[in-house]
Protein backbone atom coordinates (compact mmCIF):
# COMPACT_ATOMS: atom_id res chain seq x y z
CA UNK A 1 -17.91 39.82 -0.57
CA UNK A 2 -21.26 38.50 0.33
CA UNK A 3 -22.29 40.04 3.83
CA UNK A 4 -23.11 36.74 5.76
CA UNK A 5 -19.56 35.08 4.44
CA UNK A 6 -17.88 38.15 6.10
CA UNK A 7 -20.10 38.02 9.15
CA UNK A 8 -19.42 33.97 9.35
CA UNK A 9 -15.67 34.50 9.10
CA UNK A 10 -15.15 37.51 11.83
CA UNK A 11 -17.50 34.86 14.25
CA UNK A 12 -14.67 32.01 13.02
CA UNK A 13 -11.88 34.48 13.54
CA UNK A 14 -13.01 35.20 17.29
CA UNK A 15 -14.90 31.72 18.50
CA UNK A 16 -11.91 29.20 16.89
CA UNK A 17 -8.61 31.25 19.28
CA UNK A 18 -11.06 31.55 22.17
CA UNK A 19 -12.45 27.85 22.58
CA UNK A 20 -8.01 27.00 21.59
CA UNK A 21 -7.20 29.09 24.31
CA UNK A 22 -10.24 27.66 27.20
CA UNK A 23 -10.31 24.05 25.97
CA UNK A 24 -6.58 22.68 24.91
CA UNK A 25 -4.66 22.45 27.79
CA UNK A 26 -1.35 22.89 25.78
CA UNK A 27 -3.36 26.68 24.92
CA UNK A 28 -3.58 27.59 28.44
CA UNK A 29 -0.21 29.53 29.25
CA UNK A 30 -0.71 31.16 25.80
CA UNK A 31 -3.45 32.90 27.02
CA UNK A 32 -1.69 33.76 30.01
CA UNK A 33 0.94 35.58 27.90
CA UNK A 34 -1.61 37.14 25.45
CA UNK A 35 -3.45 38.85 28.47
CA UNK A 36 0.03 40.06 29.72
CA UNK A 37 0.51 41.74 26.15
CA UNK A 38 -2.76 43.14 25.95
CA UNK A 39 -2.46 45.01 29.20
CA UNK A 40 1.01 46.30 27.87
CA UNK A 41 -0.56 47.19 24.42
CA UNK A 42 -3.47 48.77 26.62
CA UNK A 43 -0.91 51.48 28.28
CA UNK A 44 0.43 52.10 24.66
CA UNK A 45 -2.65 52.78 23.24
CA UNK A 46 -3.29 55.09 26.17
CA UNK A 47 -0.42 56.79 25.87
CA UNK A 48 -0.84 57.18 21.64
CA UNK A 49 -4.45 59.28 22.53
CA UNK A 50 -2.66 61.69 24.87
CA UNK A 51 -0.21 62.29 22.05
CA UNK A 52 -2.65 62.55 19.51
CA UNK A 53 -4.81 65.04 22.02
CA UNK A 54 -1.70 67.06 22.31
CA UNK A 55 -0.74 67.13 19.03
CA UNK A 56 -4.96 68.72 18.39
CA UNK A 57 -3.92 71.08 21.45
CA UNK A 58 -0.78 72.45 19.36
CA UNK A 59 -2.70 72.45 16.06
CA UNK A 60 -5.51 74.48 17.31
CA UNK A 61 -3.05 77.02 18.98
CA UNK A 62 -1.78 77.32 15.66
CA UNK A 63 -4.93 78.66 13.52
């Protein structure tokens, strides 16, 4: 795929659920409820490094 078509779609992707989210009012407990599940998803992902880190921990004991 051409590079500017994939550059002009990820700015599309990002720019069109972030004006939906600022500008429509119906949009703006949505975003309330997105932020909620990104600070959620942010402790999971926390917690998935420390078991990947652990799992390297075991593996090197290993060898």
């Amino acid at each position: 795929m051409n590079k500017w078509l994939e550059l002009l779609i990820g700015l599309i992707l990002i720019a069109v659920p972030l004006l939906l989210v600022t500008l429509v009012p119906l949009f703006n407990s949505w975003g309330t409820a997105a932020l909620e599940f990104l600070k959620g998803g942010i402790v999971i992902l926390i917690i998935l490094i420390g078991i990947v880190f652990i799992i390297f921990w075991i593996s090197d004991l290993r060898d």
